[in-house]
N, C-alpha and C. Protein backbone atom coordinates (compact mmCIF):
# COMPACT_ATOMS: atom_id res chain seq x y z
N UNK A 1 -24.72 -21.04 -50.86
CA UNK A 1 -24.14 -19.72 -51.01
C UNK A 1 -23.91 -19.43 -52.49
N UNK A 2 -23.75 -18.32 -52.84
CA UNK A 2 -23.91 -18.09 -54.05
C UNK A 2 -22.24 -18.10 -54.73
N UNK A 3 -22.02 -18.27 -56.05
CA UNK A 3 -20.59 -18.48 -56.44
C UNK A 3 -19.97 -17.41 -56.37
N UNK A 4 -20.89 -16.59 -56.56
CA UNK A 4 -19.68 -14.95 -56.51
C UNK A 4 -19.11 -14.97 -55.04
N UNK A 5 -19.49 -15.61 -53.89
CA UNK A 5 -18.70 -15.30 -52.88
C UNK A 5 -17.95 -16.45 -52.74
N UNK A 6 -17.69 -17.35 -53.54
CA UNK A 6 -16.20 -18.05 -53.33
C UNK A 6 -15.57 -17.84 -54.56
N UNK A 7 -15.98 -17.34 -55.33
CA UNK A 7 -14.99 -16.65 -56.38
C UNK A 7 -14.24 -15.45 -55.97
N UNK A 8 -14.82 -14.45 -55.45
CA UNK A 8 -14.11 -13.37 -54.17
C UNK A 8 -13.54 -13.97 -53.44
N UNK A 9 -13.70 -15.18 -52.26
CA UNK A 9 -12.61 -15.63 -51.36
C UNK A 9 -11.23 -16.04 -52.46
N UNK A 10 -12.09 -16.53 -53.67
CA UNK A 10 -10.27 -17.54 -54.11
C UNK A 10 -9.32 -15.65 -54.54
N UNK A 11 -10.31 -15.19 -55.36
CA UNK A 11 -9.65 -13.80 -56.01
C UNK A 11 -8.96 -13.03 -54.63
N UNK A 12 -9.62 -13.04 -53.37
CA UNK A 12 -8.35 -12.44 -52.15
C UNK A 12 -7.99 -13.26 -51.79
N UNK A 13 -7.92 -14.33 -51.86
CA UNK A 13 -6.55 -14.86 -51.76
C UNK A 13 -5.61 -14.84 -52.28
N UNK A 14 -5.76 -15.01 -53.81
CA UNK A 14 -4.77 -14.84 -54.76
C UNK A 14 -4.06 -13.38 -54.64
N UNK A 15 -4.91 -12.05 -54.93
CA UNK A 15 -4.20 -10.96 -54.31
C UNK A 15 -3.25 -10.87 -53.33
N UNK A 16 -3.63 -11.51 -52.15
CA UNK A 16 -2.88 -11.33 -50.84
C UNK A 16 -1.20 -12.54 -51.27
N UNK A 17 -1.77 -13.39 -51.75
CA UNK A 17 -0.55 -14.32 -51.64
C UNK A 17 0.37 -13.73 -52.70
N UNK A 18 -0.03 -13.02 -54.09
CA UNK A 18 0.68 -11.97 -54.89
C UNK A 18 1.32 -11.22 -54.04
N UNK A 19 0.41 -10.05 -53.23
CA UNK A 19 1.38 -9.04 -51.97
C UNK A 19 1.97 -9.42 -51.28
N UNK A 20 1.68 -10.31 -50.52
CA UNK A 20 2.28 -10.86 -49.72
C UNK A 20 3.33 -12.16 -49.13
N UNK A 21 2.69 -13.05 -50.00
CA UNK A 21 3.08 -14.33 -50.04
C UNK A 21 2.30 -15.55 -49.31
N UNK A 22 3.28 -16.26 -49.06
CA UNK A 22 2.51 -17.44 -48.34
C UNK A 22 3.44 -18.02 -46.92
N UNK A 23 4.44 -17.42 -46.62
CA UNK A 23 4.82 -17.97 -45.80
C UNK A 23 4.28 -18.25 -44.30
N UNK A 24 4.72 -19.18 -43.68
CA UNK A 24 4.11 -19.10 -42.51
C UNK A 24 3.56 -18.01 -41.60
N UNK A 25 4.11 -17.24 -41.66
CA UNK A 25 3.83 -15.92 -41.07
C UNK A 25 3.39 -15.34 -42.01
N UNK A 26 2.94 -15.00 -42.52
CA UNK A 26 1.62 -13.99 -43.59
C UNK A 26 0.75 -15.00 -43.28
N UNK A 27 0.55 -16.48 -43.26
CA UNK A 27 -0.43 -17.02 -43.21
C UNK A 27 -0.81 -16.77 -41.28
N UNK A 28 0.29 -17.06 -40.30
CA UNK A 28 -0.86 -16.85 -39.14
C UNK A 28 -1.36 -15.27 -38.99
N UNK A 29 -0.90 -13.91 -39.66
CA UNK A 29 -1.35 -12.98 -39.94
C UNK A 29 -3.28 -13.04 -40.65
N UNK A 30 -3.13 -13.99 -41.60
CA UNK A 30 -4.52 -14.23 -42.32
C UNK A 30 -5.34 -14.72 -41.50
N UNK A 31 -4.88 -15.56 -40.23
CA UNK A 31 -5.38 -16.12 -39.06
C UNK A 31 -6.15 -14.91 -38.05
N UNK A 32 -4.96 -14.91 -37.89
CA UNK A 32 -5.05 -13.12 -36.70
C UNK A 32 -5.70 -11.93 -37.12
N UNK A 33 -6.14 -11.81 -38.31
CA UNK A 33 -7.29 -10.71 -39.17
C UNK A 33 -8.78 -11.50 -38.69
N UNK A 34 -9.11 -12.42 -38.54
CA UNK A 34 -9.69 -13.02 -38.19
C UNK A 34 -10.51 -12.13 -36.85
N UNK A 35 -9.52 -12.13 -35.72
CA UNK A 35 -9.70 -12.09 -34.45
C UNK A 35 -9.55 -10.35 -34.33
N UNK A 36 -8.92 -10.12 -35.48
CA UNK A 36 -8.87 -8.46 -35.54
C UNK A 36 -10.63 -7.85 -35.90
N UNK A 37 -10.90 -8.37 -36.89
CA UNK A 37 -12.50 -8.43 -37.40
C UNK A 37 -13.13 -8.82 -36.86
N UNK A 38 -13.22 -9.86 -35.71
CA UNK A 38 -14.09 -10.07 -34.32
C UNK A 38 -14.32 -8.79 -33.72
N UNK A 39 -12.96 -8.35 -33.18
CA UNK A 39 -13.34 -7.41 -32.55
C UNK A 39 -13.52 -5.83 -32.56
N UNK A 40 -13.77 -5.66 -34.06
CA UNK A 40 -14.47 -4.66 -34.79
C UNK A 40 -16.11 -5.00 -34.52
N UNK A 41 -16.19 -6.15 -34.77
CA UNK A 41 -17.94 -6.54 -34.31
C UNK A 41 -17.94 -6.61 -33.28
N UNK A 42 -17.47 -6.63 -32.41
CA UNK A 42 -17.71 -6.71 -31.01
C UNK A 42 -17.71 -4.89 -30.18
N UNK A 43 -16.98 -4.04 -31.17
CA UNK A 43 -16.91 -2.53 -30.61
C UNK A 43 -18.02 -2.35 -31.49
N UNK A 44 -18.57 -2.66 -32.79
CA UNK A 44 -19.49 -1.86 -33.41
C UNK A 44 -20.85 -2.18 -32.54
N UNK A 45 -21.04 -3.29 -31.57
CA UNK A 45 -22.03 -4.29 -30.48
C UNK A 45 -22.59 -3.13 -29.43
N UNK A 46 -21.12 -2.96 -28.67
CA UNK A 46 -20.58 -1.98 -27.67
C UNK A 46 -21.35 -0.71 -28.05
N UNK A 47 -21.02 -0.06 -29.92
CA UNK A 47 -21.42 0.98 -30.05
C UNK A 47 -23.00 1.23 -30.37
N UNK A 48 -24.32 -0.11 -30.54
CA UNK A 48 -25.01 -0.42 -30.51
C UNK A 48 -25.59 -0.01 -28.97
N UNK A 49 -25.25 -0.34 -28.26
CA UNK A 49 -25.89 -0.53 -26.69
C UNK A 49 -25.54 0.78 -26.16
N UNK A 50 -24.32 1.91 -26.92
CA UNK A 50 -24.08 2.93 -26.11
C UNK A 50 -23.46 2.78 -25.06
N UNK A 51 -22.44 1.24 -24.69
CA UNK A 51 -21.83 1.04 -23.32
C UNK A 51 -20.77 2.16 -23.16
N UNK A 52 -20.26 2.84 -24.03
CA UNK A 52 -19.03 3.73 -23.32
C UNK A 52 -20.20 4.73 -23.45
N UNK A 53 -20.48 5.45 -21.95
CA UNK A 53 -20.87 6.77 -21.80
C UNK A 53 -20.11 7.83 -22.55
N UNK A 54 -19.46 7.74 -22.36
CA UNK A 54 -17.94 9.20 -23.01
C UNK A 54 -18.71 9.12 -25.04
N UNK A 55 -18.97 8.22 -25.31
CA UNK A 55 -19.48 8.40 -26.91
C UNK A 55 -20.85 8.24 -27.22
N UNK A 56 -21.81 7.42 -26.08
CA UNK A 56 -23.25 7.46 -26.45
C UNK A 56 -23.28 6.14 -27.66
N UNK A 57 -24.55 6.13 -28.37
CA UNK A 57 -24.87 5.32 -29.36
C UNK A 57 -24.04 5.42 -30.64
N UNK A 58 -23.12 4.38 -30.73
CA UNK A 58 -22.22 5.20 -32.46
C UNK A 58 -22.51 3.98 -33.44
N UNK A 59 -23.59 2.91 -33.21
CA UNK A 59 -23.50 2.40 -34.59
C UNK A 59 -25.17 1.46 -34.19
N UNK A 60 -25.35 1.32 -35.52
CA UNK A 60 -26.57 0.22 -35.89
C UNK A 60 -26.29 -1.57 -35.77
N UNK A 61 -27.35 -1.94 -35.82
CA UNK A 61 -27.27 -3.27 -35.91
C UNK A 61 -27.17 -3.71 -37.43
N UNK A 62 -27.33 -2.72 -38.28
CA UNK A 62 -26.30 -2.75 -40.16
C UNK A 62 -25.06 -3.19 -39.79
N UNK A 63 -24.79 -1.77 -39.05
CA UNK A 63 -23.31 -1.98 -38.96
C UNK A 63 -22.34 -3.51 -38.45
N UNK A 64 -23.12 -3.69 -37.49
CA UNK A 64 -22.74 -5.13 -36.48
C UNK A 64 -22.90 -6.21 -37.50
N UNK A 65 -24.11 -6.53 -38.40
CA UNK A 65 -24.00 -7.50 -39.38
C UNK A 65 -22.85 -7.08 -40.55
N UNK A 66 -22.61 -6.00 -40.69
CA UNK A 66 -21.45 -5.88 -41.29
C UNK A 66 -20.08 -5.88 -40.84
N UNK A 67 -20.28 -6.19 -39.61
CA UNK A 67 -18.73 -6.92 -39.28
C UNK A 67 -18.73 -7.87 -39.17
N UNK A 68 -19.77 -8.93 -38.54
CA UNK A 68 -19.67 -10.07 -38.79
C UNK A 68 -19.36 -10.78 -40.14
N UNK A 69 -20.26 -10.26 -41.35
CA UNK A 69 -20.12 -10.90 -42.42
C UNK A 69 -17.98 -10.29 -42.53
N UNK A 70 -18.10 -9.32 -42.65
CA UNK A 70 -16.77 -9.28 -42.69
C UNK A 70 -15.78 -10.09 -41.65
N UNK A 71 -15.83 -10.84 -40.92
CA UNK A 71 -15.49 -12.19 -39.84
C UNK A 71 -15.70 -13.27 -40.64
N UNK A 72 -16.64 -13.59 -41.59
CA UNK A 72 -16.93 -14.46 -42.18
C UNK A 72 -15.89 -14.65 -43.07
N UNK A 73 -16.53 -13.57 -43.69
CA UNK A 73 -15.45 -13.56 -45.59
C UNK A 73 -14.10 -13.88 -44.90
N UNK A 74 -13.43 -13.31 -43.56
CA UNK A 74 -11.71 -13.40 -43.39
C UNK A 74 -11.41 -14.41 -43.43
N UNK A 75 -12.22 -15.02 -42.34
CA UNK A 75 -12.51 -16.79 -42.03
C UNK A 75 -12.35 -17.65 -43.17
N UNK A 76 -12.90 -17.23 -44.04
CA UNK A 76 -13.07 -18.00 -45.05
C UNK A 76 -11.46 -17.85 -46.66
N UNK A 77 -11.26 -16.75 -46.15
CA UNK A 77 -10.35 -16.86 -47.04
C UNK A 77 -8.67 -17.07 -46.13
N UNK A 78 -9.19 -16.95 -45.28
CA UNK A 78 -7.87 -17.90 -44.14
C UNK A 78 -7.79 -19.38 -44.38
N UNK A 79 -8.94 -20.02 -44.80
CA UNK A 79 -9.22 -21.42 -44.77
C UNK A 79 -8.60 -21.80 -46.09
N UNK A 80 -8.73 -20.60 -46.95
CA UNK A 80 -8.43 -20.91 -48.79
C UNK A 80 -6.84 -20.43 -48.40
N UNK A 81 -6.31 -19.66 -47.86
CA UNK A 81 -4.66 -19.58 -47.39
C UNK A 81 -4.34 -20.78 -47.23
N UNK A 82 -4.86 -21.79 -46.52
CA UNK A 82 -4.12 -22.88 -45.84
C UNK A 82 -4.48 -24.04 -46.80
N UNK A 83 -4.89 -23.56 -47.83
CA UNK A 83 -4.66 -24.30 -49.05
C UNK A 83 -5.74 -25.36 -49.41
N UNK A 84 -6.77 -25.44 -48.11
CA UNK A 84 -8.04 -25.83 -48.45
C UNK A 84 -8.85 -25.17 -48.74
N UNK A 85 -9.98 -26.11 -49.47
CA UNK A 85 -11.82 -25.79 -49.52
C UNK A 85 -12.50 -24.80 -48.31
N UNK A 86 -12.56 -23.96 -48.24
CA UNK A 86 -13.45 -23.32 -47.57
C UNK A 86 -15.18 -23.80 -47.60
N UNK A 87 -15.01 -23.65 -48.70
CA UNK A 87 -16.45 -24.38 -48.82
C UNK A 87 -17.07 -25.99 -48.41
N UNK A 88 -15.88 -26.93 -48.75
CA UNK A 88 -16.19 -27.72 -47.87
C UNK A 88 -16.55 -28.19 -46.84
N UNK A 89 -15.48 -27.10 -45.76
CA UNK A 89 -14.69 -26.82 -44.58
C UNK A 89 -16.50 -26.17 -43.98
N UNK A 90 -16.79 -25.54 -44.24
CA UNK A 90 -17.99 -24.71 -44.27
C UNK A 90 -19.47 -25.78 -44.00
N UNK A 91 -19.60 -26.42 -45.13
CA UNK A 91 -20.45 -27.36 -45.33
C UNK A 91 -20.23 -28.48 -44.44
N UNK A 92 -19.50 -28.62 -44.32
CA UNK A 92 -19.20 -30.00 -42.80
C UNK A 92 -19.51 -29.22 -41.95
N UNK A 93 -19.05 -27.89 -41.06
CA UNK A 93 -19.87 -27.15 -40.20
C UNK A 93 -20.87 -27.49 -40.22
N UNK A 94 -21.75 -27.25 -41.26
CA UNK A 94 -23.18 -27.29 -40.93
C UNK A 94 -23.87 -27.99 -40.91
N UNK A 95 -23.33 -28.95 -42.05
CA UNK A 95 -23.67 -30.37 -41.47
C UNK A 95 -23.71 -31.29 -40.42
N UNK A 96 -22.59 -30.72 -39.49
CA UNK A 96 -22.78 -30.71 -37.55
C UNK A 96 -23.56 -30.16 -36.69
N UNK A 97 -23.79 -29.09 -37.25
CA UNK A 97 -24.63 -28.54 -36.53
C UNK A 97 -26.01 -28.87 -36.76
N UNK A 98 -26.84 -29.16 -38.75
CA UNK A 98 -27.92 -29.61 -38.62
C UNK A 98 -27.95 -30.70 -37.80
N UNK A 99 -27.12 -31.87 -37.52
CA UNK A 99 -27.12 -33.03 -36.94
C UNK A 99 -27.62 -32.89 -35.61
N UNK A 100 -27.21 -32.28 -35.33
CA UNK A 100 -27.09 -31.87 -33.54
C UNK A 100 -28.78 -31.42 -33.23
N UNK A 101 -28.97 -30.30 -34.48
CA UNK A 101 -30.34 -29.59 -34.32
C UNK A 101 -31.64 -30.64 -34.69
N UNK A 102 -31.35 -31.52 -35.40
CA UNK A 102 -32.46 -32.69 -35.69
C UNK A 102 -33.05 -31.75 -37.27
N UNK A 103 -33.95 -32.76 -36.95
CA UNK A 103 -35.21 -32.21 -38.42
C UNK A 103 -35.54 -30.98 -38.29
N UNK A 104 -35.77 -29.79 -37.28
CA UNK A 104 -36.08 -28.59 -37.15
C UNK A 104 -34.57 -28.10 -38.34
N UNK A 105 -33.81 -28.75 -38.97
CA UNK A 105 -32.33 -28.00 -39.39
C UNK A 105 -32.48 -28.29 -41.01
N UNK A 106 -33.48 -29.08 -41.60
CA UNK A 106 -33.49 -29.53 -42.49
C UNK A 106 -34.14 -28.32 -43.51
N UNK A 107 -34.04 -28.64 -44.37
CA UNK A 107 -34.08 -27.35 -45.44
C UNK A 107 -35.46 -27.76 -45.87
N UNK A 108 -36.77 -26.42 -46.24
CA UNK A 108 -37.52 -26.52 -46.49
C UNK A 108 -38.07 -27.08 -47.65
């Protein structure tokens, strides 16, 4: 990943813990944005497929990767709240998962 996006996770964090702080509760808040930004991708999904009749088609599959990545970035600067590496935290992910996937996971 490129450095500008963990230089942005540490820089909102630092913002937020300036506004806000760090106490336990602002931090399971940083948690719970999380699950708030899930399910912005999950209505922008909804608004993809046109499932509510009453509104028809109200968004792209742009849009849907742009909530996810925005799920990401929260994720990730929830992980830098709790006072760890995100990036680490990140990289062991995937390092489980190439494991799991075999040599098809290995980088070209």
């Amino acid at each position: 990943m490129d450095d500008t996006i963990w230089a942005s996770v540490g820089a909102a964090r630092t913002w937020l813990d300036a506004a806000n702080g760090t106490d336990p509760a602002e931090l399971t808040c940083r948690i719970l944005k999380v699950t708030e930004e899930a399910g912005e991708a999950a209505a922008a999904w909804i608004g993809v497929l046109g499932q509510n009749p009453r509104k028809g088609v109200t968004h792209r599959r742009a849009d849907v990767a742009a909530e996810l990545a925005d799920v990401a970035f929260t994720a990730l600067v929830a992980i830098a709240s709790l006072g760890l590496d995100p990036r680490e935290h990140l990289d062991a992910v995937a390092g489980k998962v190439a494991a799991r996937l075999g040599p098809s996971a290995e980088p070209a």
